[in-house]
Protein backbone atom coordinates (compact mmCIF):
# COMPACT_ATOMS: atom_id res chain seq x y z
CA UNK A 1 66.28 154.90 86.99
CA UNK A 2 70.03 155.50 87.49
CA UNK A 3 72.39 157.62 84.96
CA UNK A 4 75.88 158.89 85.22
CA UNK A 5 76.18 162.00 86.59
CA UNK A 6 77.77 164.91 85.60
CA UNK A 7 77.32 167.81 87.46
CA UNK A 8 80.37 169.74 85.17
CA UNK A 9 77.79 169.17 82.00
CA UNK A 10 75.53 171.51 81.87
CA UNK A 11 71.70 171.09 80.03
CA UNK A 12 72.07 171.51 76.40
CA UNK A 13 70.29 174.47 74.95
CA UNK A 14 66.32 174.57 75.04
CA UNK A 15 66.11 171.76 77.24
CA UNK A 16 63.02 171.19 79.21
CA UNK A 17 60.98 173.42 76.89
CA UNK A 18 57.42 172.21 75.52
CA UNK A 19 55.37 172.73 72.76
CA UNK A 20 53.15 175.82 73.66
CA UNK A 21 49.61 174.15 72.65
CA UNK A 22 50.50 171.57 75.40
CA UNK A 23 47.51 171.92 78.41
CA UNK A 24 50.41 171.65 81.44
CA UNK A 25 48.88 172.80 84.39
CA UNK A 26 49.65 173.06 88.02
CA UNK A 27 47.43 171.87 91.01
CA UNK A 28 45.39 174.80 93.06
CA UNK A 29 47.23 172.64 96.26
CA UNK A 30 50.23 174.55 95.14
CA UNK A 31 48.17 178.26 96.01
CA UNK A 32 47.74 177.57 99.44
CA UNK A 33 50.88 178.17 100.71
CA UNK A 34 50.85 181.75 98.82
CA UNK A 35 47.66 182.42 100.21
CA UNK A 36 48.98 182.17 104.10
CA UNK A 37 52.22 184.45 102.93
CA UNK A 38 49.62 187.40 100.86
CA UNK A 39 46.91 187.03 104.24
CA UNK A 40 50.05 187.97 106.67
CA UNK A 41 50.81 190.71 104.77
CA UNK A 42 48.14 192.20 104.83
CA UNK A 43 48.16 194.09 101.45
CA UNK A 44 45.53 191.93 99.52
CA UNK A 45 41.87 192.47 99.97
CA UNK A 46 40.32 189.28 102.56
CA UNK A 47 37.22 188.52 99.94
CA UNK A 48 40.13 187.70 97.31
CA UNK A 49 42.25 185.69 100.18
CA UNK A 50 38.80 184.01 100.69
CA UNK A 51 37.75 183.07 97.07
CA UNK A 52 41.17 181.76 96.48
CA UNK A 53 40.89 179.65 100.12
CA UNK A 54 37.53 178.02 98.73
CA UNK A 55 38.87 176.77 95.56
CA UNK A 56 38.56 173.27 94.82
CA UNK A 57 41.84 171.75 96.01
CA UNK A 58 41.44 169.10 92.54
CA UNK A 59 41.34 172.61 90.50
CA UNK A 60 44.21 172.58 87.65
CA UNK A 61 45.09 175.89 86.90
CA UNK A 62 47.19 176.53 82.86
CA UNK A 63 50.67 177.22 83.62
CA UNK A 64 49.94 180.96 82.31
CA UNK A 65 47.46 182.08 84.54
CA UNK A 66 49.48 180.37 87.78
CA UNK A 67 52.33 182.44 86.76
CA UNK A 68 50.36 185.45 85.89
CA UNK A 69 49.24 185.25 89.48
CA UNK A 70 52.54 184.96 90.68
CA UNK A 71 53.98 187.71 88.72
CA UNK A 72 50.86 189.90 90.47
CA UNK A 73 51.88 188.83 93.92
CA UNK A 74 55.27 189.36 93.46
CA UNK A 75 54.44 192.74 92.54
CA UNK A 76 51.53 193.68 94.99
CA UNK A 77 53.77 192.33 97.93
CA UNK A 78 57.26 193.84 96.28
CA UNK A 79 59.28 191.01 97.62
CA UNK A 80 60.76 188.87 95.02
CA UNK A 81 61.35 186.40 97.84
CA UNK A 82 57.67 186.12 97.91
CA UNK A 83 58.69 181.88 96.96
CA UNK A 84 61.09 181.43 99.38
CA UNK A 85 58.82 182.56 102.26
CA UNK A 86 55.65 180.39 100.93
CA UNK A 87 57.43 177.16 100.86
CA UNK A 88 58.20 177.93 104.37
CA UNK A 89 54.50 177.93 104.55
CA UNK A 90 54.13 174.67 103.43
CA UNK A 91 52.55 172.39 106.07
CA UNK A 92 52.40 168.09 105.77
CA UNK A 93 49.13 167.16 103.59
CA UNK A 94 49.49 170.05 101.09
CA UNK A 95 50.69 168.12 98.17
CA UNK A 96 47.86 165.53 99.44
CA UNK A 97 48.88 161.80 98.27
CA UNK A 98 52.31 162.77 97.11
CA UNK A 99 53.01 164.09 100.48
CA UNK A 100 51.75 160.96 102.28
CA UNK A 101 53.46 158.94 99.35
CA UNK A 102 56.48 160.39 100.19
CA UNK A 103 55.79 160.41 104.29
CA UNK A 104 54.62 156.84 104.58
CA UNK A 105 57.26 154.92 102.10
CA UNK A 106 59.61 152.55 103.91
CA UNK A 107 62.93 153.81 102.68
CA UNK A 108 64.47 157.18 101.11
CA UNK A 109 64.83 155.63 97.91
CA UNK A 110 61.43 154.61 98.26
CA UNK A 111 60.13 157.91 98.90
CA UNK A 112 62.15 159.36 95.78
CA UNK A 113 60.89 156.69 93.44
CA UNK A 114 57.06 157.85 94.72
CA UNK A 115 57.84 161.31 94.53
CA UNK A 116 59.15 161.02 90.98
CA UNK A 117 56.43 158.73 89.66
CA UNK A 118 53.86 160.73 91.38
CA UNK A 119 54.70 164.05 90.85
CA UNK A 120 52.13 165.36 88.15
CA UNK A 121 49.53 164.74 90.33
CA UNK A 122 50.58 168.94 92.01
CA UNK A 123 52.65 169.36 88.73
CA UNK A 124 52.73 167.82 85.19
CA UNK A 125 54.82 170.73 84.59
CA UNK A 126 57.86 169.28 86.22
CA UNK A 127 60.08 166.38 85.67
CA UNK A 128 61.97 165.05 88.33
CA UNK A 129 65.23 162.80 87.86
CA UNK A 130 66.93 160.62 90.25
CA UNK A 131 70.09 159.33 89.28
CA UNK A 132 73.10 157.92 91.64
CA UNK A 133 76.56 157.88 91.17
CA UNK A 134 79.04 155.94 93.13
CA UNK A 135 79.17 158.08 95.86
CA UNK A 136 76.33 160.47 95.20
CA UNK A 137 72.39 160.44 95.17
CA UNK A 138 71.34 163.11 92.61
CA UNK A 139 67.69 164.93 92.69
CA UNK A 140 67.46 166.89 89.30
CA UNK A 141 64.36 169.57 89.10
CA UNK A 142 63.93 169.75 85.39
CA UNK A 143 60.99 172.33 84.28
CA UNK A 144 59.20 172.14 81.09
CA UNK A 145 59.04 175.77 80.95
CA UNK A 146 61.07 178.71 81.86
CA UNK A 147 60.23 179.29 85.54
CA UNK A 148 60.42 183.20 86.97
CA UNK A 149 62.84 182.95 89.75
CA UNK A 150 60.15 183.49 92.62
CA UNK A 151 58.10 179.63 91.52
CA UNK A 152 61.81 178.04 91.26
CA UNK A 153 62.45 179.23 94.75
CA UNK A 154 58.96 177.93 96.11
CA UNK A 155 59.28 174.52 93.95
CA UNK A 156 62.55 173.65 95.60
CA UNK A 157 61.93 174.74 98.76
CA UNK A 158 58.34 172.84 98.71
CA UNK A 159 60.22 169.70 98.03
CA UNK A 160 62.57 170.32 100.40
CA UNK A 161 60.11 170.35 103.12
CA UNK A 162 58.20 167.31 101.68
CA UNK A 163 61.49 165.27 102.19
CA UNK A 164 62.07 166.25 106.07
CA UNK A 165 61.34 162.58 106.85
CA UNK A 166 64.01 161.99 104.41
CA UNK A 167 66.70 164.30 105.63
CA UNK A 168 65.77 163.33 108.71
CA UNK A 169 67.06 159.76 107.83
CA UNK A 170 70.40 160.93 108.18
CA UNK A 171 70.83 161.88 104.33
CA UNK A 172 70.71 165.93 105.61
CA UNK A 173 74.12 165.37 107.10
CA UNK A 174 75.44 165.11 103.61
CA UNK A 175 72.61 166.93 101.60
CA UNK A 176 72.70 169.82 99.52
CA UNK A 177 70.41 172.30 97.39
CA UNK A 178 71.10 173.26 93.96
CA UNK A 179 70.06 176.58 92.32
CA UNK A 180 70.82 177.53 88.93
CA UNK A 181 70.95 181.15 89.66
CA UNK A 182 74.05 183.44 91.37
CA UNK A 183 73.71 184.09 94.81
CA UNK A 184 72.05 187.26 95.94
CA UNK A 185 73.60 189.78 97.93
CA UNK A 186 71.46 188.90 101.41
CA UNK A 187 70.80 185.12 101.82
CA UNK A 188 68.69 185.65 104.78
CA UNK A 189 65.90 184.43 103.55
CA UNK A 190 67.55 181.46 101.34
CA UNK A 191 68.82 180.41 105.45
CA UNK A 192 65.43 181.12 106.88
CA UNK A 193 63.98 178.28 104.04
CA UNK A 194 66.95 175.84 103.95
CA UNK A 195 68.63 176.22 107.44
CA UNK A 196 72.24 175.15 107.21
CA UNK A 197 72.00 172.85 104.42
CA UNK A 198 74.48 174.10 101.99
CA UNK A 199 73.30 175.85 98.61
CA UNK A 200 75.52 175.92 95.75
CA UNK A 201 74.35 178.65 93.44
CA UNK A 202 74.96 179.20 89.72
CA UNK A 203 74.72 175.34 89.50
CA UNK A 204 74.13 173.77 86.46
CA UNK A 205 70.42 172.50 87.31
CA UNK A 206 68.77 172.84 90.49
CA UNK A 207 67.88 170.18 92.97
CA UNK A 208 69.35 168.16 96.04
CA UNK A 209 72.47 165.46 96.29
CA UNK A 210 73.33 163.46 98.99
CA UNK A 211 75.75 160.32 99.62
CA UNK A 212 74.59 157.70 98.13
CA UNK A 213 74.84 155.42 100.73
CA UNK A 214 71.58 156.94 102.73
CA UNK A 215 69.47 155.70 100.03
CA UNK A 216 68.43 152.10 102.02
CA UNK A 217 67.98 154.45 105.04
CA UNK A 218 64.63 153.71 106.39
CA UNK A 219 62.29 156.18 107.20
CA UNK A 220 60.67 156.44 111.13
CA UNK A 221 57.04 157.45 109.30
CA UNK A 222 57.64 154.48 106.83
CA UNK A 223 53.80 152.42 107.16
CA UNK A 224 54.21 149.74 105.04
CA UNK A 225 50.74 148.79 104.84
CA UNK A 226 49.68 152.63 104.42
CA UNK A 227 52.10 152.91 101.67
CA UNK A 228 50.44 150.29 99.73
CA UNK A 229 46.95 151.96 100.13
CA UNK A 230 48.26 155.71 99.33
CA UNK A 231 50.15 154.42 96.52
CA UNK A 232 46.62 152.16 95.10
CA UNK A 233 45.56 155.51 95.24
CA UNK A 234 47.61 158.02 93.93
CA UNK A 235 47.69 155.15 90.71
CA UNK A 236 44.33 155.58 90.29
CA UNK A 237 44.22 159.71 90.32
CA UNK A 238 47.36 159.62 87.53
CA UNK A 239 44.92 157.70 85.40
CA UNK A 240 42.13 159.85 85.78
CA UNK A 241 44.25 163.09 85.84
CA UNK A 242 43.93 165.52 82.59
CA UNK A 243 47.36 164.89 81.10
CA UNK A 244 49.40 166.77 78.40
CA UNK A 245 49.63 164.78 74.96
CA UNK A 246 52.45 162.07 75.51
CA UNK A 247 55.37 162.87 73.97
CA UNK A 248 55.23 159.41 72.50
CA UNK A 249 52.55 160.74 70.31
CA UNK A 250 54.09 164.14 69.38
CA UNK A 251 57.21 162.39 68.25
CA UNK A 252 55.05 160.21 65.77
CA UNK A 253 53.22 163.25 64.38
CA UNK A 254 56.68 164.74 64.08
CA UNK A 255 58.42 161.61 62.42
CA UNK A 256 55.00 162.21 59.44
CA UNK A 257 56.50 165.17 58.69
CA UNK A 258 59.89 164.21 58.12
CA UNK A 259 59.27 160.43 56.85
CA UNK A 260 58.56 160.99 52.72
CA UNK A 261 62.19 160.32 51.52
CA UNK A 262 64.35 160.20 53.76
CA UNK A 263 65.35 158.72 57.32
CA UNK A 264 64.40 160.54 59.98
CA UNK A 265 66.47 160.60 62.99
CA UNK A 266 66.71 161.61 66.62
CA UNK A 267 68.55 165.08 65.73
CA UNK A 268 66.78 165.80 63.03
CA UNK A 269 63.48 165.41 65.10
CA UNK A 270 64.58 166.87 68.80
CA UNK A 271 64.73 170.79 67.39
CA UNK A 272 60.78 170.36 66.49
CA UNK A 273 59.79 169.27 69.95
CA UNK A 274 62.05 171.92 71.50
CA UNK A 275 64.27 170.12 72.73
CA UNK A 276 67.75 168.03 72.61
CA UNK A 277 68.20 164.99 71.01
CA UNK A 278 69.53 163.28 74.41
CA UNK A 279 66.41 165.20 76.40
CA UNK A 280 64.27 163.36 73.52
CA UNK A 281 64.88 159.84 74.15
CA UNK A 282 65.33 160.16 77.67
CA UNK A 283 61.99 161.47 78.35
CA UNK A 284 60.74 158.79 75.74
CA UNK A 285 62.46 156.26 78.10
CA UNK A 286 60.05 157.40 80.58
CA UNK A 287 57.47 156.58 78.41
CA UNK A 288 58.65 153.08 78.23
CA UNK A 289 59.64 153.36 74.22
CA UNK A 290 62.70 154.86 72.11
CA UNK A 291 63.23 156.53 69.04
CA UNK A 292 63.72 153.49 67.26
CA UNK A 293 61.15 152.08 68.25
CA UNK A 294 58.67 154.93 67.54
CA UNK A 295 59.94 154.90 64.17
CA UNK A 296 59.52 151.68 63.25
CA UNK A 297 56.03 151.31 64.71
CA UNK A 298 55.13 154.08 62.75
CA UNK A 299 56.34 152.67 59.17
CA UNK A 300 54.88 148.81 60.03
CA UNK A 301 51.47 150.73 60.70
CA UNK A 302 51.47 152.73 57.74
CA UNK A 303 53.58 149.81 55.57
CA UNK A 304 51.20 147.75 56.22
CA UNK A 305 47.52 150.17 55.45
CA UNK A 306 49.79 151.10 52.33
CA UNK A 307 50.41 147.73 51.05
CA UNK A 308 46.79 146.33 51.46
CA UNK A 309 44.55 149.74 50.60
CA UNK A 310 46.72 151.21 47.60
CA UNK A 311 47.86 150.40 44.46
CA UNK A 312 51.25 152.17 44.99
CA UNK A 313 53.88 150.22 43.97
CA UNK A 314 56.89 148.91 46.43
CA UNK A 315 59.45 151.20 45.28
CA UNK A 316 56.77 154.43 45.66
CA UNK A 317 55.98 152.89 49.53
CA UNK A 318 59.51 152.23 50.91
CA UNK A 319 59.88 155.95 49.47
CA UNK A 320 56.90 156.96 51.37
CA UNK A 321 58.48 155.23 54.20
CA UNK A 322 62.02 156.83 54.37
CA UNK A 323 63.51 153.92 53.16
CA UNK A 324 66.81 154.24 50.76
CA UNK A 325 66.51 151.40 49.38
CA UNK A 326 63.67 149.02 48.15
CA UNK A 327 65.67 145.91 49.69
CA UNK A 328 65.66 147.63 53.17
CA UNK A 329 62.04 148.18 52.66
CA UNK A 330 61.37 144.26 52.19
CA UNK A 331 63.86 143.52 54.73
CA UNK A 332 61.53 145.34 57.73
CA UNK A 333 58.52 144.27 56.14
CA UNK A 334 59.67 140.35 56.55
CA UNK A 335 60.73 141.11 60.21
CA UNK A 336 57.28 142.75 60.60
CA UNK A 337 55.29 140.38 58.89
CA UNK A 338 56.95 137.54 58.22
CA UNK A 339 55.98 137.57 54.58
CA UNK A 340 56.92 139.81 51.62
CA UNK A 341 55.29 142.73 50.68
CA UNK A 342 53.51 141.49 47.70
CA UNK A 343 53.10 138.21 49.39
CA UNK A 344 50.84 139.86 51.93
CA UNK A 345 49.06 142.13 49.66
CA UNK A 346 47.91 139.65 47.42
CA UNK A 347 46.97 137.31 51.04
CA UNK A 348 45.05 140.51 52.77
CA UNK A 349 43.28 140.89 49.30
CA UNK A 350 42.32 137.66 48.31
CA UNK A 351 40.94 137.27 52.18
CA UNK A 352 38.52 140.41 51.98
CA UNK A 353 35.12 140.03 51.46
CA UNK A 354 35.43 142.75 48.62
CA UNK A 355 37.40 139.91 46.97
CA UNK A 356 34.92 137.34 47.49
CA UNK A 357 32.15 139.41 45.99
């Protein structure tokens, strides 16, 4: 999982947004840290400190109401550095099997590779991207949704703390945090969160770098055998957990829409999703398909329910199809099939018990 990187390019326009019908959700693990900040305060109620306390840690909370919380914290407490101040709350276990994921894995890379694949288990909100360059490892925190400044603060910090076994590696010496905001006028509490690891501000995405060369750094809390029961774990609970529709499948019900007569491609799709064309088939990649691929999935499956189930003729389906040309039509369906269209229609047809009759 390794791009170029380059940090003078920023995110194209709409990146990282979702389609608003999309169930993303954060994990009530992510409260608890808010919950110690609000209870030293001492300006919320106990019996609501309480209720939140006993929720069910497995709880997924919608995006809206976590930040609708937020928003009321922020405002109750009047300290818009309310995010800052609860990822210094976090303690080791919060994040559950990401955090021992991360804790337990033999090397840094290691522990970025679990942290990445592992993520949506506290956040299928958030995508995280490694990428190296020759002399830089690269930790992008791309959101899904616009984040109010207070959760970016908390997210990054949170991760930050998650990854002391990796700083402590020796990557720290070269580390640094990325925030896509300007610097505010008193970074007390930015120092208080992040000690002296250097921030650049009004960076164009947020999220850590370090040299490169720390990545086969092993880890003192590494337990290989551990690892490989955490991880057996954590596999299981992303198969059971409530997940968003794949993007995989949103692209196809896109590519329906735009199919009839023409030939879809990856720009002409992207602005539908919300989202840019390069965003598109890299989060695809993750997926483990393309475009392309997508695409031409799509037309076999419908080529071939078109061929066998309608009396449309071949010029009408490589229409239907987005094909410009009958010829390309055949083309695909040989490389699909191995036969011709009408080859296999009048195969499927003469083979159905309808036929037989």
């Amino acid at each position: 999982m390794t791009s170029r990187y380059a940090p003078s390019e920023p995110p194209p326009s709409g990146v990282g947004l979702m389609d608003p019908t999309e169930e993303l959700s954060y994990s009530a693990r992510l409260l608890k840290p808010f919950v110690r900040v609000l209870r030293q305060s001492g300006k919320v109620p106990e019996d609501v400190l309480t209720g939140l306390d006993a929720m069910d840690l497995d709880h997924r909370m919608p995006l809206a109401s976590a930040h609708g919380m937020l928003k009321a914290a922020v405002e109750v407490m009047r300290d818009p550095a309310i995010g800052l101040k609860a990822a210094r709350e976090c303690s080791p276990g919060d994040g559950g099997v990401l955090d021992y994921a991360i804790s337990s894995a033999s090397t840094v890379r290691d522990a970025i590779d679990v942290a990445v694949r592992y993520m949506a288990l506290v956040n299928d909100a958030l995508d995280l991207r490694f990428e190296t360059t020759q002399s830089d490892a690269v930790l992008r925190v791309d959101n899904r949704v616009p984040l109010p400044q207070p959760a970016l603060d908390y997210q990054v910090g949170a991760i930050y703390r998650a990854f002391s076994h990796v700083w402590a590696s020796g990557a720290g010496a070269s580390a640094k945090i990325l925030l896509t905001y300007s610097a505010p006028s008193d970074l007390n509490e930015h120092t208080a969160t992040f000690g002296t690891t250097p921030i650049q501000f009004d960076a164009p995405f947020s999220g850590f770098t370090f040299d490169a060369a720390c990545l086969s750094a092993r880890l003192a809390s590494g337990d290989t055998r551990l690892h490989d029961m955490i991880v057996q774990q954590a596999e299981k609970m992303l198969e059971e957990l409530p997940r968003a529709r794949q993007l995989t499948e949103r692209v196809r019900s896109a590519l329906l829409a735009e199919l009839a007569g023409g030939n879809p491609s990856v720009t002409q799709v992207a602005p539908r999703l919300h989202m840019s064309p390069r965003t598109l088939e890299r989060r695809l990649e993750r997926e483990g398909t393309t475009f392309s691929s997508v695409l031409d999935d799509l037309r076999k499956r419908l080529a071939l329910r078109y061929v066998v189930n309608h009396d449309l003729e071949l010029a009408e389906i490589a229409f239907l199809l987005g094909f410009s040309q009958t010829t390309a039509f055949h083309r695909a369906f040989k490389r699909w099939t191995g036969e011709t269209p009408l080859g296999y229609r009048r195969a499927q047809r003469a083979a159905s018990p309808a036929s037989t009759s």
